[in-house]
N, C-alpha and C. Protein backbone atom coordinates (compact mmCIF):
# COMPACT_ATOMS: atom_id res chain seq x y z
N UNK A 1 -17.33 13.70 -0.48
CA UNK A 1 -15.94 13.31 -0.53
C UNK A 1 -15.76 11.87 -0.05
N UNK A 2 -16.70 11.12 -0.62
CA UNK A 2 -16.52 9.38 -0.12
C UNK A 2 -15.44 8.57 -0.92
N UNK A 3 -15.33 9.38 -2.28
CA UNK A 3 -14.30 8.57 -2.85
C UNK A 3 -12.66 8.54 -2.25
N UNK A 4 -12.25 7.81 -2.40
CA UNK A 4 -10.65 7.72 -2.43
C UNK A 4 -10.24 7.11 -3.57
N UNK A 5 -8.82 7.82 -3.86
CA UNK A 5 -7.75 7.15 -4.87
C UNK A 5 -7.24 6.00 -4.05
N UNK A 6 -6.51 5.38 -4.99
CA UNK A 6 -6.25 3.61 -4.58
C UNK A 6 -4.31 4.44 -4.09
N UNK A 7 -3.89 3.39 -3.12
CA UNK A 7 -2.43 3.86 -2.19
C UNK A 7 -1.83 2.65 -3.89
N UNK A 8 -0.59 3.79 -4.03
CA UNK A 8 0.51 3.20 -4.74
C UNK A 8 1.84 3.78 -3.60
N UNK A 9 2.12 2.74 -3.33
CA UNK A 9 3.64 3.09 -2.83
C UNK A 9 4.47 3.60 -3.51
N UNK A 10 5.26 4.21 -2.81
CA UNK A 10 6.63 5.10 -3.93
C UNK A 10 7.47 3.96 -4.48
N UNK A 11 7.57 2.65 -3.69
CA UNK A 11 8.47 1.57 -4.16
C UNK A 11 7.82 0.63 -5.56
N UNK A 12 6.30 0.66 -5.09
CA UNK A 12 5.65 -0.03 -6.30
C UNK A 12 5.67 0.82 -7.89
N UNK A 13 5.47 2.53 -7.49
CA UNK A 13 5.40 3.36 -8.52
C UNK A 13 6.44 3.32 -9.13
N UNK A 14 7.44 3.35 -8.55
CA UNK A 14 9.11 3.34 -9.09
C UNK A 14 9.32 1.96 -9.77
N UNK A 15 8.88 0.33 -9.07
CA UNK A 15 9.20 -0.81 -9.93
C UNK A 15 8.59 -0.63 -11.07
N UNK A 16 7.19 -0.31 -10.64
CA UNK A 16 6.29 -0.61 -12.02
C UNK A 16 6.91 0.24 -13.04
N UNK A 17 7.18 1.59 -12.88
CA UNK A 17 7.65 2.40 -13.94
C UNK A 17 8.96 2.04 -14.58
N UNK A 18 9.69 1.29 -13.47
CA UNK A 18 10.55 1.10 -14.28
C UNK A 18 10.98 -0.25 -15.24
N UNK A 19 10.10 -0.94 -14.61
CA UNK A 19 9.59 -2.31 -15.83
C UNK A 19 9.09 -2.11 -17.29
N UNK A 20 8.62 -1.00 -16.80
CA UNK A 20 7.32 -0.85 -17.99
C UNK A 20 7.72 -0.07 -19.17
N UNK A 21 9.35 0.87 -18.97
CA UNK A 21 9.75 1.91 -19.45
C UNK A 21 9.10 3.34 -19.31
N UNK A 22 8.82 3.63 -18.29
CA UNK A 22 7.91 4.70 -17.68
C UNK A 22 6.64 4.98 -18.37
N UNK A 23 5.58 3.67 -19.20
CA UNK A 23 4.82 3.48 -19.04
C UNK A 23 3.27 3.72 -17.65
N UNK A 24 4.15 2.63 -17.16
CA UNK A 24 3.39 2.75 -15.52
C UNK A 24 3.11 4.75 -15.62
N UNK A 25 4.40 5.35 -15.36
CA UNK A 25 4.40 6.26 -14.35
C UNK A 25 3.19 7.06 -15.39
N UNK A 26 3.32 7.42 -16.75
CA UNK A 26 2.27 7.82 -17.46
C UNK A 26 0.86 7.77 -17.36
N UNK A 27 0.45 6.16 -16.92
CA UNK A 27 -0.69 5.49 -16.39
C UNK A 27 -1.27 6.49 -14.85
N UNK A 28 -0.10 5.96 -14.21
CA UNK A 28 -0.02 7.02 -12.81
C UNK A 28 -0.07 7.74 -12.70
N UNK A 29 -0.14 8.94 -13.25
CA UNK A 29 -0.33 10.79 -13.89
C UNK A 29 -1.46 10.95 -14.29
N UNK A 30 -1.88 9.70 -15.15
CA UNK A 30 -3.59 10.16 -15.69
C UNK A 30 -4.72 9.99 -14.40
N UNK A 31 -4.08 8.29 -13.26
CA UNK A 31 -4.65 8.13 -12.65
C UNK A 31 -5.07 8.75 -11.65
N UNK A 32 -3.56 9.91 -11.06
CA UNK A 32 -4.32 10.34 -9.75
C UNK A 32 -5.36 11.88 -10.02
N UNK A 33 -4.82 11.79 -11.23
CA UNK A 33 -5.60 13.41 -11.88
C UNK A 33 -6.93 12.85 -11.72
N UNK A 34 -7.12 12.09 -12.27
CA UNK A 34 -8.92 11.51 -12.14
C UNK A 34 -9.53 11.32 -10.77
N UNK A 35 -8.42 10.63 -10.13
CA UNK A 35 -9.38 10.27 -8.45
C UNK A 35 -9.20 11.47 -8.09
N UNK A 36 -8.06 12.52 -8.17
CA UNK A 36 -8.66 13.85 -6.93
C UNK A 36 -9.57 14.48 -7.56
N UNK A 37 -9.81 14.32 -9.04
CA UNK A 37 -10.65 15.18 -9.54
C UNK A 37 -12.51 14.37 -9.08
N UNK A 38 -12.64 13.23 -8.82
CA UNK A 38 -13.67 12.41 -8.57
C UNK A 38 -13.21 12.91 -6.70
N UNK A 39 -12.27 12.86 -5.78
CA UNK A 39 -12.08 13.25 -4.76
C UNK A 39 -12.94 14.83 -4.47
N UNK A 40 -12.18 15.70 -4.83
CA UNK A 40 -12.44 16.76 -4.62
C UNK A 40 -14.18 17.69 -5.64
N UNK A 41 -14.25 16.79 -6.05
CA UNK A 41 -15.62 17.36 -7.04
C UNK A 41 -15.09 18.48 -8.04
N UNK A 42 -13.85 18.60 -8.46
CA UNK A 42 -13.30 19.25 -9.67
C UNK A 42 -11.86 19.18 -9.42
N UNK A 43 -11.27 19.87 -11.04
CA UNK A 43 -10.23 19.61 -11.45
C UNK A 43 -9.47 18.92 -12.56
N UNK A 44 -9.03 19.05 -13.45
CA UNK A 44 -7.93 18.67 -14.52
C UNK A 44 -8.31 17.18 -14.51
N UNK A 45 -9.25 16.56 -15.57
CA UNK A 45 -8.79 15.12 -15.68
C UNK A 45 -7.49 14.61 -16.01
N UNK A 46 -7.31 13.26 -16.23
CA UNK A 46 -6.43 12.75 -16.13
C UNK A 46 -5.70 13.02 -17.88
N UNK A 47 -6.51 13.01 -18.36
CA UNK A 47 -6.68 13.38 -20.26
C UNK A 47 -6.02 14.71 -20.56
N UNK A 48 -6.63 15.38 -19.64
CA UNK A 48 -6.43 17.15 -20.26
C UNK A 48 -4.70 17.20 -19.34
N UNK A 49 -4.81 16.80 -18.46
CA UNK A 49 -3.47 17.08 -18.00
C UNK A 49 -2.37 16.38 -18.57
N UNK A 50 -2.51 15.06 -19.40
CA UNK A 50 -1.30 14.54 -20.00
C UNK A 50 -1.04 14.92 -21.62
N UNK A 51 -2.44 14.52 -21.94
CA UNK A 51 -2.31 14.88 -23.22
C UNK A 51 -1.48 15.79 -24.61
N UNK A 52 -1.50 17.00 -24.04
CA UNK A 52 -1.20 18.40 -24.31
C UNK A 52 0.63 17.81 -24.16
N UNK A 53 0.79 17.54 -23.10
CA UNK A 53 2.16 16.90 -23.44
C UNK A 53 2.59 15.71 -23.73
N UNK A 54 2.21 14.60 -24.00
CA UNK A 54 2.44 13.44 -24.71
C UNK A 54 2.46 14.22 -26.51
N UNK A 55 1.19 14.92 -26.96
CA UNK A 55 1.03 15.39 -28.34
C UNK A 55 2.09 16.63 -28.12
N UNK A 56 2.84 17.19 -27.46
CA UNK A 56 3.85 18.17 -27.43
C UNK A 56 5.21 17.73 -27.94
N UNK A 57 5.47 16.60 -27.24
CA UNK A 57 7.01 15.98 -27.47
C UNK A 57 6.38 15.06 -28.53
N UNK A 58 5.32 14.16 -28.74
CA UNK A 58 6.06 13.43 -29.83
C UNK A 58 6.10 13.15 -30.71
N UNK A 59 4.80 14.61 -31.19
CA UNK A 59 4.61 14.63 -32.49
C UNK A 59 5.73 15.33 -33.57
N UNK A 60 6.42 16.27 -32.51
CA UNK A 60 7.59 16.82 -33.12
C UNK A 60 8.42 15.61 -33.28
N UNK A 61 8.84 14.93 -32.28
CA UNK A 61 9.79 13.83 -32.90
C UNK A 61 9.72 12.71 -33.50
N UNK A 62 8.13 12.59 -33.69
CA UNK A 62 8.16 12.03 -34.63
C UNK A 62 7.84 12.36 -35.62
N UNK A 63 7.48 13.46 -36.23
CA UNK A 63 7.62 14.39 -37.73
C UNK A 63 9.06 14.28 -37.89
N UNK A 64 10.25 14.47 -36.95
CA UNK A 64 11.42 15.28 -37.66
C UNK A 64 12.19 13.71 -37.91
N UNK A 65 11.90 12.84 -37.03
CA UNK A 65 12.42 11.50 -37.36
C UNK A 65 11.40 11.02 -39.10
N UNK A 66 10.53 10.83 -39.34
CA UNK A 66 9.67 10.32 -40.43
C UNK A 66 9.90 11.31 -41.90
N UNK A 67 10.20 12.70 -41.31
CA UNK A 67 10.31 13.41 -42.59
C UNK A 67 11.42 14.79 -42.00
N UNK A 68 12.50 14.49 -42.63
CA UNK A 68 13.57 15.29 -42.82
C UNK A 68 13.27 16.55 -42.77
N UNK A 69 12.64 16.52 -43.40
CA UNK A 69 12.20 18.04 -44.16
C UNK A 69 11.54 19.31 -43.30
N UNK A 70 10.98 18.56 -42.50
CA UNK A 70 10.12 19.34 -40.94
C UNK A 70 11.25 20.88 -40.82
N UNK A 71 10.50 21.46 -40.57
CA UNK A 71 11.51 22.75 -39.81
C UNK A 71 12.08 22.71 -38.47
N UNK A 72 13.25 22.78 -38.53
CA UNK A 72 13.57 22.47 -37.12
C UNK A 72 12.49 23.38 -35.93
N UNK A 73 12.27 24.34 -36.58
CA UNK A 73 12.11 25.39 -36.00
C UNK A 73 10.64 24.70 -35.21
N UNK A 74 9.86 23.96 -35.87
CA UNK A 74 9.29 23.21 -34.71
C UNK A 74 8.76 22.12 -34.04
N UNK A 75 10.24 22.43 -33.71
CA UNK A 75 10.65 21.67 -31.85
C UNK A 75 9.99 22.72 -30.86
N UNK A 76 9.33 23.89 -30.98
CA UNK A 76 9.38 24.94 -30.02
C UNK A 76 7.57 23.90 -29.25
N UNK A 77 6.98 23.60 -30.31
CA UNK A 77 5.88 22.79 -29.80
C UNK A 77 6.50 21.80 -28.62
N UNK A 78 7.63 21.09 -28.66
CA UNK A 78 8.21 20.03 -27.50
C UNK A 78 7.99 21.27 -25.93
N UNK A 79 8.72 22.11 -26.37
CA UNK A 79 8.68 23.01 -25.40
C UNK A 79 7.88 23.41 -24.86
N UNK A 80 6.39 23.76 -25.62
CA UNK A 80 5.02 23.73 -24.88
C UNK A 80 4.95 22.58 -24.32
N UNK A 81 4.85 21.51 -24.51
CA UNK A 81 4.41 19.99 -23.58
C UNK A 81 5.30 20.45 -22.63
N UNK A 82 6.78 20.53 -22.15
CA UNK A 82 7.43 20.54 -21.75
C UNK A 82 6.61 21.73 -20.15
N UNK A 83 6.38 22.29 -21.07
CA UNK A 83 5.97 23.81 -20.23
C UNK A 83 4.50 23.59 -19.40
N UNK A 84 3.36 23.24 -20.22
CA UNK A 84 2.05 22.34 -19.80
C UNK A 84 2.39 21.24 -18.37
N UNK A 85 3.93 20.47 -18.61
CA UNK A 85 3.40 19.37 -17.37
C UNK A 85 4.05 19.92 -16.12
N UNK A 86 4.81 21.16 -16.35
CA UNK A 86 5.20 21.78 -14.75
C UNK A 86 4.08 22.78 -14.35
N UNK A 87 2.63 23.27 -15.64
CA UNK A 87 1.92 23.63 -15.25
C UNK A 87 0.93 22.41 -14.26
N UNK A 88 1.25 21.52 -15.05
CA UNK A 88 0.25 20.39 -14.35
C UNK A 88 0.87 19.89 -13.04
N UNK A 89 2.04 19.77 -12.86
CA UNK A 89 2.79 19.27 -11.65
C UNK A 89 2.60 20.73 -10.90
N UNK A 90 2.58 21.46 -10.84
CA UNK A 90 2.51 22.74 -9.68
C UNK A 90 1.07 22.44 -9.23
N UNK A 91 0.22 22.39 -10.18
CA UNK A 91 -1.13 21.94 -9.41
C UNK A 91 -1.20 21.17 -9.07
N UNK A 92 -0.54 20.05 -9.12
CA UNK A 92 -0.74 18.48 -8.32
C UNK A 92 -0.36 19.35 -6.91
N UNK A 93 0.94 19.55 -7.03
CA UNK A 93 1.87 19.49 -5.54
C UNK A 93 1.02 20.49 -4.75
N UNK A 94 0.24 21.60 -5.21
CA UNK A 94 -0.76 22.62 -4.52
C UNK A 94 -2.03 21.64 -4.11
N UNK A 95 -2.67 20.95 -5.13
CA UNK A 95 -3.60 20.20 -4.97
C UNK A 95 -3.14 18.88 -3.40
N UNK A 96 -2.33 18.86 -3.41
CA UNK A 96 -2.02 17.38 -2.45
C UNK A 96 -1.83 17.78 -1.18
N UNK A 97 -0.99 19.41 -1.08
CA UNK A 97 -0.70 20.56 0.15
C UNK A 97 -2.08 20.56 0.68
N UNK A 98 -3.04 21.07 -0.42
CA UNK A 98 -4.51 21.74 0.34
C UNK A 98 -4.97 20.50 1.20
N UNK A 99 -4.69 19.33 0.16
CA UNK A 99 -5.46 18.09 0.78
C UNK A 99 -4.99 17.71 2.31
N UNK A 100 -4.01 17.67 2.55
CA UNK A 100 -3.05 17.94 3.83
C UNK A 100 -3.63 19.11 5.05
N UNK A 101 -3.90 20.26 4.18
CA UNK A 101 -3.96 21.25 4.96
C UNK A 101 -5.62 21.35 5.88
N UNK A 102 -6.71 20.52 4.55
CA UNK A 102 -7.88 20.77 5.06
C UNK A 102 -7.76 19.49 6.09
N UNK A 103 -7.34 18.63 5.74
CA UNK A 103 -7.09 17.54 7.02
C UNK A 103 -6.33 18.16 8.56
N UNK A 104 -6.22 19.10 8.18
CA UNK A 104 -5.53 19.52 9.46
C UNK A 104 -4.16 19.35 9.90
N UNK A 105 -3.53 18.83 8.56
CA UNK A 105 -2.24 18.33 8.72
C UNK A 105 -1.09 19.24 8.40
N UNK A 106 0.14 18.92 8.20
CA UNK A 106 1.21 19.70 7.97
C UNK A 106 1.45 19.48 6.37
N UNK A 107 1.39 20.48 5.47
CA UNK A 107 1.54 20.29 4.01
C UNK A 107 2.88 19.74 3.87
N UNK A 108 3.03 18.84 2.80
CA UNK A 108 4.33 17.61 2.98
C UNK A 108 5.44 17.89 2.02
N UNK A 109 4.84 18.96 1.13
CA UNK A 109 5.52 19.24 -0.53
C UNK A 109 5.86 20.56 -0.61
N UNK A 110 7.22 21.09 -0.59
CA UNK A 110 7.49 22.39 -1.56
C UNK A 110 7.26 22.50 -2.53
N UNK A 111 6.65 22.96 -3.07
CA UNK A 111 6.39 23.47 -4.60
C UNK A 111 7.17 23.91 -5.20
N UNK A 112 8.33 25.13 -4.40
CA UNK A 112 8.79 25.77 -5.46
C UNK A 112 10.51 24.86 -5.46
N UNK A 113 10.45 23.67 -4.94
CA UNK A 113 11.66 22.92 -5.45
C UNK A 113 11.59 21.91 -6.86
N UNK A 114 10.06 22.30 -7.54
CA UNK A 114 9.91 21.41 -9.00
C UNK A 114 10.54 22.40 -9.90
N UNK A 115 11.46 23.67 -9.75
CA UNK A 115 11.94 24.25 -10.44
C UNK A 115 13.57 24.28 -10.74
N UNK A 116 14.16 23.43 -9.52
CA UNK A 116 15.00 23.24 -8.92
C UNK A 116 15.49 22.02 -9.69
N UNK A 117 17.02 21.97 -10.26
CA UNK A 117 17.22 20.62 -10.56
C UNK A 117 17.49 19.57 -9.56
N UNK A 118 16.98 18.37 -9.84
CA UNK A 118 17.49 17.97 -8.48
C UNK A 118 16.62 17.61 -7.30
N UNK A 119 16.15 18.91 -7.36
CA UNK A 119 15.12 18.93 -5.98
C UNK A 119 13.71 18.67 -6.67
N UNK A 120 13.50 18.80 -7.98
CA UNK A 120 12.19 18.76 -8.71
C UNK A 120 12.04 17.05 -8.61
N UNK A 121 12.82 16.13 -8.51
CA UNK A 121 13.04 14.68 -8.50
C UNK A 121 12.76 14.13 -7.09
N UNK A 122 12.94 15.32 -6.25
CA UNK A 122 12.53 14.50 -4.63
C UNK A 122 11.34 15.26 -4.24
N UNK A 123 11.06 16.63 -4.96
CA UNK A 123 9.78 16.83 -4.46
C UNK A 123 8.21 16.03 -5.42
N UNK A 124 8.58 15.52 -6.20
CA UNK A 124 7.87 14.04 -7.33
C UNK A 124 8.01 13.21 -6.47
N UNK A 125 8.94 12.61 -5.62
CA UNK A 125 9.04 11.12 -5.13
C UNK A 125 8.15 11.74 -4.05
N UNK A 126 8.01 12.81 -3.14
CA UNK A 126 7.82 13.15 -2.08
C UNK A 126 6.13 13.10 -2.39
N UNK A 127 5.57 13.43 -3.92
CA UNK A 127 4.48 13.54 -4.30
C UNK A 127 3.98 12.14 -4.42
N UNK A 128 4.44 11.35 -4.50
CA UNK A 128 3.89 10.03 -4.71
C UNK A 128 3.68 9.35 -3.42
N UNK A 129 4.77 9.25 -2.80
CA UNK A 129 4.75 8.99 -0.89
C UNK A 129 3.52 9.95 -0.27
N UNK A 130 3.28 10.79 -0.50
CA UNK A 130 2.35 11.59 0.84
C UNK A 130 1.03 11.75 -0.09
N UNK A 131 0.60 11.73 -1.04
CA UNK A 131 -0.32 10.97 -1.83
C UNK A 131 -0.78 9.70 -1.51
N UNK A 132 0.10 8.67 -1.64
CA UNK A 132 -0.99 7.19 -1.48
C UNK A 132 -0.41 7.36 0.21
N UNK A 133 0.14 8.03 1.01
CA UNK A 133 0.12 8.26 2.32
C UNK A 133 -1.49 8.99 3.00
N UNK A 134 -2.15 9.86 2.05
CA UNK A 134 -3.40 10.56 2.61
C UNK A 134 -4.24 9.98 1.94
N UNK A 135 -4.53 8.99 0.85
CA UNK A 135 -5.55 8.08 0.27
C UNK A 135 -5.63 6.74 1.85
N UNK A 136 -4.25 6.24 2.18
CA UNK A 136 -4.69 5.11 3.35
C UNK A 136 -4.77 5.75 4.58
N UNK A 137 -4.59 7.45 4.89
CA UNK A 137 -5.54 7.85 5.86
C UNK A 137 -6.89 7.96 5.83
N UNK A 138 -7.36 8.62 4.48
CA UNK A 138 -8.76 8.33 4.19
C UNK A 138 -9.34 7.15 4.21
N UNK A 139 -8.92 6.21 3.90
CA UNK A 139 -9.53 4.83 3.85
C UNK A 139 -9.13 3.70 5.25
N UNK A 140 -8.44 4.71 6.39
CA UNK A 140 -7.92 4.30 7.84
C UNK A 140 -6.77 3.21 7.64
N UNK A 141 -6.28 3.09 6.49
CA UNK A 141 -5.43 1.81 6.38
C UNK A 141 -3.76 2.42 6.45
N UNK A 142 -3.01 1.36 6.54
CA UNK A 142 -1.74 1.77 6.73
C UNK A 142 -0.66 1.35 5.98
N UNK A 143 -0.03 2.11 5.07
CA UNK A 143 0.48 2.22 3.85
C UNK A 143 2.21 2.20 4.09
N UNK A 144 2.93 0.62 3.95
CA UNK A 144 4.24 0.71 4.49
C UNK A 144 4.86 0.70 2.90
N UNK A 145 6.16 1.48 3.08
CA UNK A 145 7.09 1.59 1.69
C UNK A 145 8.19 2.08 2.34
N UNK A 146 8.94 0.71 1.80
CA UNK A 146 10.36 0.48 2.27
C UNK A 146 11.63 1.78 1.88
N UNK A 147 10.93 2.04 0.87
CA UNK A 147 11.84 3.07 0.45
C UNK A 147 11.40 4.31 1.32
N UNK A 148 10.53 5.05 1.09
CA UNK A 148 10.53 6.32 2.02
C UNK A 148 10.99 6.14 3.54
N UNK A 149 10.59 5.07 4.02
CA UNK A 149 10.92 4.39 5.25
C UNK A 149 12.30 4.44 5.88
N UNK A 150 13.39 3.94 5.04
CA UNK A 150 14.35 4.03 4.48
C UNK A 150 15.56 5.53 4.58
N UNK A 151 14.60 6.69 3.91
CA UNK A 151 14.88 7.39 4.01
C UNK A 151 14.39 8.73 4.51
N UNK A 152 13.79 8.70 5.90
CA UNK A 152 13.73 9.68 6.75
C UNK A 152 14.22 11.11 6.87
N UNK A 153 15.40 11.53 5.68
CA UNK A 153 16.03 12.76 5.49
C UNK A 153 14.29 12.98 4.97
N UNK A 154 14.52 12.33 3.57
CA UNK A 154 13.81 12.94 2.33
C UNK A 154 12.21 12.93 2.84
N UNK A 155 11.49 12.03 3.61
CA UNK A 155 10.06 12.01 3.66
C UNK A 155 10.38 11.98 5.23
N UNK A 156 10.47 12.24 6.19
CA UNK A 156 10.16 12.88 7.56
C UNK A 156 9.47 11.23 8.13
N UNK A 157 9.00 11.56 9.28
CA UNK A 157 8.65 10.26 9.86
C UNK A 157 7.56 9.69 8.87
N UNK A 158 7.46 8.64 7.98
CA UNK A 158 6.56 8.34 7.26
C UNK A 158 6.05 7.71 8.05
């Protein structure tokens, strides 16, 4: 377990994504799938976990945009991608808990608020903060972001 993933702040993840047209954050989904999977010696690359839903949503929309004719009827494929990345996000947020937990620490993420409207949006931000938060414990460094910082309700003493 010598590797570490590289610290993205929640403030950098959020500019970049939102420069980029949530580009970045796409980039950022493949990326941390790969380092815990190079972290932990298994697990979901970064490929198998996006994929399935990038080819879910947009091949349907872009069949029904290019050719009229498509059956509506499937859009139900959008709905698999749709369905695939809260399979993939429940394992992140389990995957990032354990990582917490074997450290001896206090697990940082509810899981079952990615079901939650609302709360599925702060337990993601919460995933990105306590993520590149346990990559600059592993690597002893110290990881400041103005935003979680900021807000002490949502991420606890960062």
């Amino acid at each position: 377990m010598s590797y570490a993933g590289k610290l993205r702040p929640l403030w950098l993840v959020i500019l970049l994504s939102g420069v980029t047209g949530l580009l970045y954050y796409g980039y950022y989904k493949w990326a941390i799938q790969e380092e815990l999977r190079h972290y932990n010696g298994y697990g979901w690359s970064g490929t198998l976990c996006l994929m399935p839903f990038v080819l879910g949503v947009t091949i349907p929309l872009a069949l029904a945009r290019f050719d009229p004719d498509v059956p509506t009827g499937f859009a139900w494929v959008s709905l698999l991608g749709i369905i695939w990345i809260y399979i993939v996000q429940f394992r992140l947020y389990r995957t990032v808990n354990t990582l917490y937990r074997q450290a001896g620490l206090k697990e940082p993420l509810i899981v079952w608020w990615m079901f939650v409207p609302g709360l599925n949006l702060v337990v993601g931000l919460r995933q990105i903060h306590f993520l590149s938060k346990f990559w600059a414990q592993v690597q002893g460094e110290d990881v400041k972001d103005p935003i979680a910082d900021s807000l002490p309700l949502l991420f606890g003493n960062s």
